[in-house]
N, C-alpha and C. Protein backbone atom coordinates (compact mmCIF):
# COMPACT_ATOMS: atom_id res chain seq x y z
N UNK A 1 -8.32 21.81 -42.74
CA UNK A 1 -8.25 23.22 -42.36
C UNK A 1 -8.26 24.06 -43.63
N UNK A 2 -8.19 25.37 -43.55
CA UNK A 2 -8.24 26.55 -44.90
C UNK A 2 -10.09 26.44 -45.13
N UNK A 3 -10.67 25.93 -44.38
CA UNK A 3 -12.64 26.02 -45.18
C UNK A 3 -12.87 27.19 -44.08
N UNK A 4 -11.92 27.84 -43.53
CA UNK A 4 -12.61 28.70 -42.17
C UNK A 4 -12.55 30.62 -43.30
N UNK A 5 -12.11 30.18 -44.34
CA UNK A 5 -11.91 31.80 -44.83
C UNK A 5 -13.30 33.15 -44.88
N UNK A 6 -14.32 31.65 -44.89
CA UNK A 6 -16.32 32.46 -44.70
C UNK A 6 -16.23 33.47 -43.43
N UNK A 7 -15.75 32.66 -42.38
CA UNK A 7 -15.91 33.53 -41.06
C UNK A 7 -15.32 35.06 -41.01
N UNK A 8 -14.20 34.57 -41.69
CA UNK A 8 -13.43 36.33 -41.36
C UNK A 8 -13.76 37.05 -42.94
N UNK A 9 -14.28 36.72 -43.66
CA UNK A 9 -14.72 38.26 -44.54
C UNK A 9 -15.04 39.49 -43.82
N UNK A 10 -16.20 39.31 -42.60
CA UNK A 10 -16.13 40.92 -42.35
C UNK A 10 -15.18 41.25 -41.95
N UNK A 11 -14.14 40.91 -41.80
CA UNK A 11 -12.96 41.63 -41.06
C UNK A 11 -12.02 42.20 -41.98
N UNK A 12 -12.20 41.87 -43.31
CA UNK A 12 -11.75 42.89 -44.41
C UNK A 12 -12.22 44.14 -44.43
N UNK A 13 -12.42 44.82 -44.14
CA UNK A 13 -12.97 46.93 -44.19
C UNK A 13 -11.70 47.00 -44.74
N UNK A 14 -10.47 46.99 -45.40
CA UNK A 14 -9.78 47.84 -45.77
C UNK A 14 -9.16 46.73 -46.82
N UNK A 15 -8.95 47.75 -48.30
CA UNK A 15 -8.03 46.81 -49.61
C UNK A 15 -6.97 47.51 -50.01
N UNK A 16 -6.18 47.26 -50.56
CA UNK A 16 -4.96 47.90 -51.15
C UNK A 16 -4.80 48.01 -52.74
N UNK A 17 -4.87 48.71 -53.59
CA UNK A 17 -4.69 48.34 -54.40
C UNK A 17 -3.35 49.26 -55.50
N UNK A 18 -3.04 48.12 -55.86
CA UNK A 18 -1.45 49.09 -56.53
C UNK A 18 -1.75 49.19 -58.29
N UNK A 19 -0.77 50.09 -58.83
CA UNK A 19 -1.23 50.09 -60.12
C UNK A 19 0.12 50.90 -60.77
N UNK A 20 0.76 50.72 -61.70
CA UNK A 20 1.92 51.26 -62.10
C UNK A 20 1.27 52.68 -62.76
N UNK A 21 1.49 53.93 -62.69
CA UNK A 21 1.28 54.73 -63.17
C UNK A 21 2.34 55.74 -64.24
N UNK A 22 2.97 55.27 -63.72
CA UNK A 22 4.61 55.97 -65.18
C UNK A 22 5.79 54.47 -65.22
N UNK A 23 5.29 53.59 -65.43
CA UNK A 23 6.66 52.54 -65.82
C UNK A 23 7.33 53.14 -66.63
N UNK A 24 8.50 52.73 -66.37
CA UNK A 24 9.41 53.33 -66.99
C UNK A 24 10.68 52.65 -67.82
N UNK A 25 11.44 52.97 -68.51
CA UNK A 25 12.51 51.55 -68.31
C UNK A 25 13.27 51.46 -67.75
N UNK A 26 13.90 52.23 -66.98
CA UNK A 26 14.68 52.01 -65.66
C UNK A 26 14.33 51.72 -64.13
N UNK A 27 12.83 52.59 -64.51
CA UNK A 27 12.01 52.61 -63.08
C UNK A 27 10.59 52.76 -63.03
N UNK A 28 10.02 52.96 -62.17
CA UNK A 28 8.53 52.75 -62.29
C UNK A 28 8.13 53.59 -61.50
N UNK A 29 6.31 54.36 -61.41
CA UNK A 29 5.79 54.68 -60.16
C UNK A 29 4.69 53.94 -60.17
N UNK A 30 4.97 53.91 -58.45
CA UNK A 30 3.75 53.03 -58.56
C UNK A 30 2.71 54.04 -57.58
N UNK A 31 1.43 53.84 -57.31
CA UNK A 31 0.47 54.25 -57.19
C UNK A 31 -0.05 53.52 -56.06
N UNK A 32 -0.05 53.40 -54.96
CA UNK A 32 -1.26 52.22 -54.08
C UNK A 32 -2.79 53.03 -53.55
N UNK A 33 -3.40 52.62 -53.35
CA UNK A 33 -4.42 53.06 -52.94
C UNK A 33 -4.87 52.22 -51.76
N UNK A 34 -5.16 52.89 -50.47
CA UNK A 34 -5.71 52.49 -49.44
C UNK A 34 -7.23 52.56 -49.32
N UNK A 35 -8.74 51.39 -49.41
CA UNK A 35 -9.61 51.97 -49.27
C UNK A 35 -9.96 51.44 -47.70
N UNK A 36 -10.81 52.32 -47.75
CA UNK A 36 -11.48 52.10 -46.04
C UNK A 36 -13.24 51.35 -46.23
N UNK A 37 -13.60 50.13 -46.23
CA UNK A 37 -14.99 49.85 -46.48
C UNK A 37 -15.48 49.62 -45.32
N UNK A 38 -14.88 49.96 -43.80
CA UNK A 38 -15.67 49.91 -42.65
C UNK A 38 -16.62 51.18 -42.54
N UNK A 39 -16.65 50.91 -41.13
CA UNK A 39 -18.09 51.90 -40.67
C UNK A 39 -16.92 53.21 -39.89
N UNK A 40 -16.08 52.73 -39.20
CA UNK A 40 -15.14 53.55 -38.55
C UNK A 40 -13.94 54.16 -39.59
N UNK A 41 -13.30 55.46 -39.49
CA UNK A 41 -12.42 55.81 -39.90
C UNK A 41 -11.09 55.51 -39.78
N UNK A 42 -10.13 55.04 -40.14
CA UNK A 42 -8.94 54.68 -40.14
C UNK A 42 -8.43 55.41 -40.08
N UNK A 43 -7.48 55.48 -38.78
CA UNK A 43 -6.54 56.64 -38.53
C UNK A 43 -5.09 56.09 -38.65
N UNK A 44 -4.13 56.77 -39.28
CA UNK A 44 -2.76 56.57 -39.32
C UNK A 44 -2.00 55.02 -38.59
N UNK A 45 -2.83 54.37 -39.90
CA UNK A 45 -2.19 52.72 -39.85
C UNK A 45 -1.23 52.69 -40.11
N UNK A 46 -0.95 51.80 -39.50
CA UNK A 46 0.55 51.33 -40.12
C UNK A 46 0.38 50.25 -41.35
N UNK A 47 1.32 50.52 -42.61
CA UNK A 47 1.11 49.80 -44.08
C UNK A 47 2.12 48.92 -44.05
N UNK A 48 1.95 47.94 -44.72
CA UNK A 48 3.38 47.25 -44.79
C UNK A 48 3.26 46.50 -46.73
N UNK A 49 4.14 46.41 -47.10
CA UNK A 49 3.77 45.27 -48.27
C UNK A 49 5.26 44.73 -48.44
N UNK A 50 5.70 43.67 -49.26
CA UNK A 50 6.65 43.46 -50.19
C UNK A 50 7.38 43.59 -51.42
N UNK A 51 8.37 43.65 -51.47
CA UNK A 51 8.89 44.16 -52.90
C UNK A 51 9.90 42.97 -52.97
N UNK A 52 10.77 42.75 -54.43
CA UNK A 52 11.55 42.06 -54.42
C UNK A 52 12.90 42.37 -54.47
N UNK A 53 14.19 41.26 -53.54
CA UNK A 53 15.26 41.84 -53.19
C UNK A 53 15.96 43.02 -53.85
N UNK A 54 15.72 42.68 -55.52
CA UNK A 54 16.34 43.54 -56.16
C UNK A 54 15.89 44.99 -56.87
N UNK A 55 14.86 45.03 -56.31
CA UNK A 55 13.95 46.08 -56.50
C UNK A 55 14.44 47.62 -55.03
N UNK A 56 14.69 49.06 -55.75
CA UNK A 56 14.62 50.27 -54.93
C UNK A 56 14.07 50.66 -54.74
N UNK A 57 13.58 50.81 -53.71
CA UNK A 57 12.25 51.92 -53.38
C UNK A 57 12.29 53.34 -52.67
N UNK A 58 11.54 54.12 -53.28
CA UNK A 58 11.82 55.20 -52.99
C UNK A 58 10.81 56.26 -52.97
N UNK A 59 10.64 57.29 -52.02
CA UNK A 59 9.51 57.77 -51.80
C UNK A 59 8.79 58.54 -52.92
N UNK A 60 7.80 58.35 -53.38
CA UNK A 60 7.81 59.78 -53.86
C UNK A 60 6.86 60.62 -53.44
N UNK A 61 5.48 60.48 -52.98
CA UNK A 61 4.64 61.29 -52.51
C UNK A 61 3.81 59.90 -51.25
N UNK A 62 3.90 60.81 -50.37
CA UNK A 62 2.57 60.22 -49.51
C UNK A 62 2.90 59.27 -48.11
N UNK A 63 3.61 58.55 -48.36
CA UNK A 63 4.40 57.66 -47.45
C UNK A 63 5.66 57.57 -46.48
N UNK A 64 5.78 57.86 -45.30
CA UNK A 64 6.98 58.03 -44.31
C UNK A 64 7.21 56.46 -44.16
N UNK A 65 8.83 55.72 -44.88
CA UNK A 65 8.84 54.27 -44.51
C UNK A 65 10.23 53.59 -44.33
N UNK A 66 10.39 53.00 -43.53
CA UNK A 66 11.69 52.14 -43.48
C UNK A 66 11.33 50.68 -43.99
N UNK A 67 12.67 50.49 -44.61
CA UNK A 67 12.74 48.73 -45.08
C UNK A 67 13.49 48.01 -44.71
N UNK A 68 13.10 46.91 -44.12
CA UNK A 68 13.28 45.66 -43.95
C UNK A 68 13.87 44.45 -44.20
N UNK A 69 14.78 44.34 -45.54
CA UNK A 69 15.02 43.30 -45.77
C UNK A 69 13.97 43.55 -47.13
N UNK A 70 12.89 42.39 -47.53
CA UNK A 70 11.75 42.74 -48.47
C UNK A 70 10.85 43.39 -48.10
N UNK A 71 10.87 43.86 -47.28
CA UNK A 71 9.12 44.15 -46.59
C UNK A 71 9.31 45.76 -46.19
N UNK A 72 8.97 46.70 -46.87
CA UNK A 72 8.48 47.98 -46.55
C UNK A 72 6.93 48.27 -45.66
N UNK A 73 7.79 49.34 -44.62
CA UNK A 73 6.85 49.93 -43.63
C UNK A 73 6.82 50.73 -43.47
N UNK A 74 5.54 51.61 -43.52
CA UNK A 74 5.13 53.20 -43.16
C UNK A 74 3.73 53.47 -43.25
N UNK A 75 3.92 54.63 -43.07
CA UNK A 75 2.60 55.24 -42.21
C UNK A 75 2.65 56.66 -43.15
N UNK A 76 1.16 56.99 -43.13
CA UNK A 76 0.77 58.16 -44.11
C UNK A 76 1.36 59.15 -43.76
N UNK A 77 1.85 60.22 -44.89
CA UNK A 77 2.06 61.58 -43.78
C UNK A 77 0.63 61.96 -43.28
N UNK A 78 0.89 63.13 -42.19
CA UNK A 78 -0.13 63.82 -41.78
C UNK A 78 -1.16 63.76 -42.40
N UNK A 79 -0.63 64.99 -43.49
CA UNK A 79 -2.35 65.33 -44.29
C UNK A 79 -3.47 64.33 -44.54
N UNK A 80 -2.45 62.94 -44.92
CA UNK A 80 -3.34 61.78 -45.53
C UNK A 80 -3.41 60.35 -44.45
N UNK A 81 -3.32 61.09 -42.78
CA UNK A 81 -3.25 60.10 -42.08
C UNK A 81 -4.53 59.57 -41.96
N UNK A 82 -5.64 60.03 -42.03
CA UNK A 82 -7.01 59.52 -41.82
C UNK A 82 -7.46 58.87 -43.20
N UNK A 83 -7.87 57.73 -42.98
CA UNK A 83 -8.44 56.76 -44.11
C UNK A 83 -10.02 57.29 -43.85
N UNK A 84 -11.04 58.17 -44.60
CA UNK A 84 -12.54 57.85 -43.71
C UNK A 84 -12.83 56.82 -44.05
N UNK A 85 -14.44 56.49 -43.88
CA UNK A 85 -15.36 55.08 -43.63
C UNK A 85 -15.72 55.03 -44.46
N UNK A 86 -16.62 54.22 -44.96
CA UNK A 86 -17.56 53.90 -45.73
C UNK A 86 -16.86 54.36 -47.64
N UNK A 87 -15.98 53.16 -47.71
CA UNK A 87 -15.63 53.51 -49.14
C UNK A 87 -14.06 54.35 -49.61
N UNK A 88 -13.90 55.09 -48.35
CA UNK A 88 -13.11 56.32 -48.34
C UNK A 88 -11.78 55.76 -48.62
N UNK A 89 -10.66 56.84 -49.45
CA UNK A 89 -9.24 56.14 -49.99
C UNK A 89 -8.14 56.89 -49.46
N UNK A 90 -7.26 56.67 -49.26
CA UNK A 90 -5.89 57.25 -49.13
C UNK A 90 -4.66 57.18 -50.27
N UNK A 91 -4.38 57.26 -50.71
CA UNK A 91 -2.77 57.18 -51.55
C UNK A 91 -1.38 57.42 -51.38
N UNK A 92 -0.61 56.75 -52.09
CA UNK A 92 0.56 57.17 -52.29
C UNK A 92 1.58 56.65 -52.79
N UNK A 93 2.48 57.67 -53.29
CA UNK A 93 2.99 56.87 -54.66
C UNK A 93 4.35 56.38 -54.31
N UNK A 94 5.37 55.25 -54.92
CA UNK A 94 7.21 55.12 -54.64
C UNK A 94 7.23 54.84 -56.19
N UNK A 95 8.57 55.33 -56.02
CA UNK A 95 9.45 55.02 -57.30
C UNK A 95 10.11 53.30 -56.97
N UNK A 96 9.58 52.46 -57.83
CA UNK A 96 10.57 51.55 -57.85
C UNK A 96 11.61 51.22 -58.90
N UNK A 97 12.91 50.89 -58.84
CA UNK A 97 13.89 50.51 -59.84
C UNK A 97 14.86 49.61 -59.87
N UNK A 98 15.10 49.17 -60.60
CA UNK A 98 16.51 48.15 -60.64
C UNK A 98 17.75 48.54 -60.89
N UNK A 99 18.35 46.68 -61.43
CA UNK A 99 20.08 47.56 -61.30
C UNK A 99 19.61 47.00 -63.37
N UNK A 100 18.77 46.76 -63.51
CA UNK A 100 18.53 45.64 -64.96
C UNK A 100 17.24 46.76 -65.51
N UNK A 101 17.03 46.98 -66.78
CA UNK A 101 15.98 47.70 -67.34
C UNK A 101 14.00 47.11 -67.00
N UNK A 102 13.45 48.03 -66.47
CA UNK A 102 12.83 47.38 -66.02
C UNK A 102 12.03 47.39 -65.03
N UNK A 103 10.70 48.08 -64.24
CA UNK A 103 10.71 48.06 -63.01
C UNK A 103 10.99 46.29 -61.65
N UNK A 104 9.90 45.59 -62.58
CA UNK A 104 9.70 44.57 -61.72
C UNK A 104 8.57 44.13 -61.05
N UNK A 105 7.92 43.11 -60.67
CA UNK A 105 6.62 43.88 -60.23
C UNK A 105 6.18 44.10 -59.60
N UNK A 106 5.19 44.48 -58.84
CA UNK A 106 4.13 45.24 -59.04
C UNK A 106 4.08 45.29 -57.10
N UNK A 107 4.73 45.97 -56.08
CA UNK A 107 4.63 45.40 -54.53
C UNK A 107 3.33 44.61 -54.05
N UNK A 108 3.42 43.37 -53.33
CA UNK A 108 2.46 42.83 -53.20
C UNK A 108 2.44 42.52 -51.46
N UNK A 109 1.28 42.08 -50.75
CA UNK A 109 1.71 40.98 -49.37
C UNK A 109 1.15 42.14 -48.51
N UNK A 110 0.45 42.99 -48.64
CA UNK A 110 -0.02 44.07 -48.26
C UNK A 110 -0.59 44.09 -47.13
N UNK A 111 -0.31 44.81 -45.72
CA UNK A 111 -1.39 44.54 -44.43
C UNK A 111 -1.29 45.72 -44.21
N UNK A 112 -2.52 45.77 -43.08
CA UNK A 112 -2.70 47.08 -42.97
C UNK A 112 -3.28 46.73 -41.02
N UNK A 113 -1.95 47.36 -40.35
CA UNK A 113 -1.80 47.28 -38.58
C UNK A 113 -1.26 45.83 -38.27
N UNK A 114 -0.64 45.54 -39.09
CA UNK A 114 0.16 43.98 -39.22
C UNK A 114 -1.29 42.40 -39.95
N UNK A 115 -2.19 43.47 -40.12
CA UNK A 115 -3.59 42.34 -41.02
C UNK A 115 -3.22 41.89 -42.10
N UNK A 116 -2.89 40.38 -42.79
CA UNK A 116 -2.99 40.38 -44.13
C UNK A 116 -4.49 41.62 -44.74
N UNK A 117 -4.13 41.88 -45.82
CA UNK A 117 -5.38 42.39 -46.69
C UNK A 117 -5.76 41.35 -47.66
N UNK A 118 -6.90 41.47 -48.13
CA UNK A 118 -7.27 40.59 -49.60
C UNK A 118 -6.01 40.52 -50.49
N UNK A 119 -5.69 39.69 -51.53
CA UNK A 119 -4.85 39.72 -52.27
C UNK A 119 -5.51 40.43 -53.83
C-alpha cells in the first residue's frame, strides 16, 4: 500500500504555505498563506494546522480560531473569507511564543475542510 498517492494529486487545488515574517526572540509572526489552484472559488474553509505543546498562539491579523490541545482551528474573517480560483491566495498572520527564548517552529499538518494539504 502508499503507491496509490498518483490517483489523488488532482485533489490538491489548495496549499498552505507558512513563513516566519518578524521572529523574534521571545516570539515570532508567522505568515500562512492559503492558495486556491482549483477551477472553483473557496469559500470560508475551515483551516486547521499544528503547533507544538509548548508553543502560544495568538491572533494577529486574519484568522477567527480555537485550540485544541495541538491543533488550531479557524476560519477567515469575512473580508478574506473567499479563497478565488485559479492561483488565488488568502492570508493570515499569529504570533507564536514560548515560555524559553525562541519561537519554535514553524506550524505544520495543515488541512483545509478537514483535507490533509501537501506538506
Amino acid at each position: 500500500m502508499g503507491e496509490h498517492e498518483h490517483e489523488h494529486e488532482h485533489e490538491h487545488e489548495h496549499d498552505a504555505t507558512a513563513e516566519w515574517i518578524k521572529p523574534g526572540r521571545w516570539y515570532g509572526t508567522v505568515r500562512i498563506t492559503i492558495r486556491n489552484t482549483g477551477a472553483t472559488a473557496l469559500v470560508n474553509p475551515e483551516i486547521s494546522f499544528r503547533v507544538r505543546p509548548d508553543q502560544y498562539v495568538e491572533n494577529r491579523h486574519g484568522l477567527v480560531f480555537i485550540r485544541r490541545g495541538d491543533v488550531v482551528t479557524g476560519y477567515f474573517v469575512f473580508e478574506r473569507s473567499t479563497v478565488p480560483p485559479d492561483g488565488g491566495t488568502q492570508e493570515f498572520t499569529v504570533n507564536i511564543s514560548r515560555a524559553t527564548p525562541g519561537p519554535g517552529p514553524l506550524p505544520s499538518g495543515f488541512r483545509i475542510n478537514g483535507r490533509p494539504l501537501p506538506e
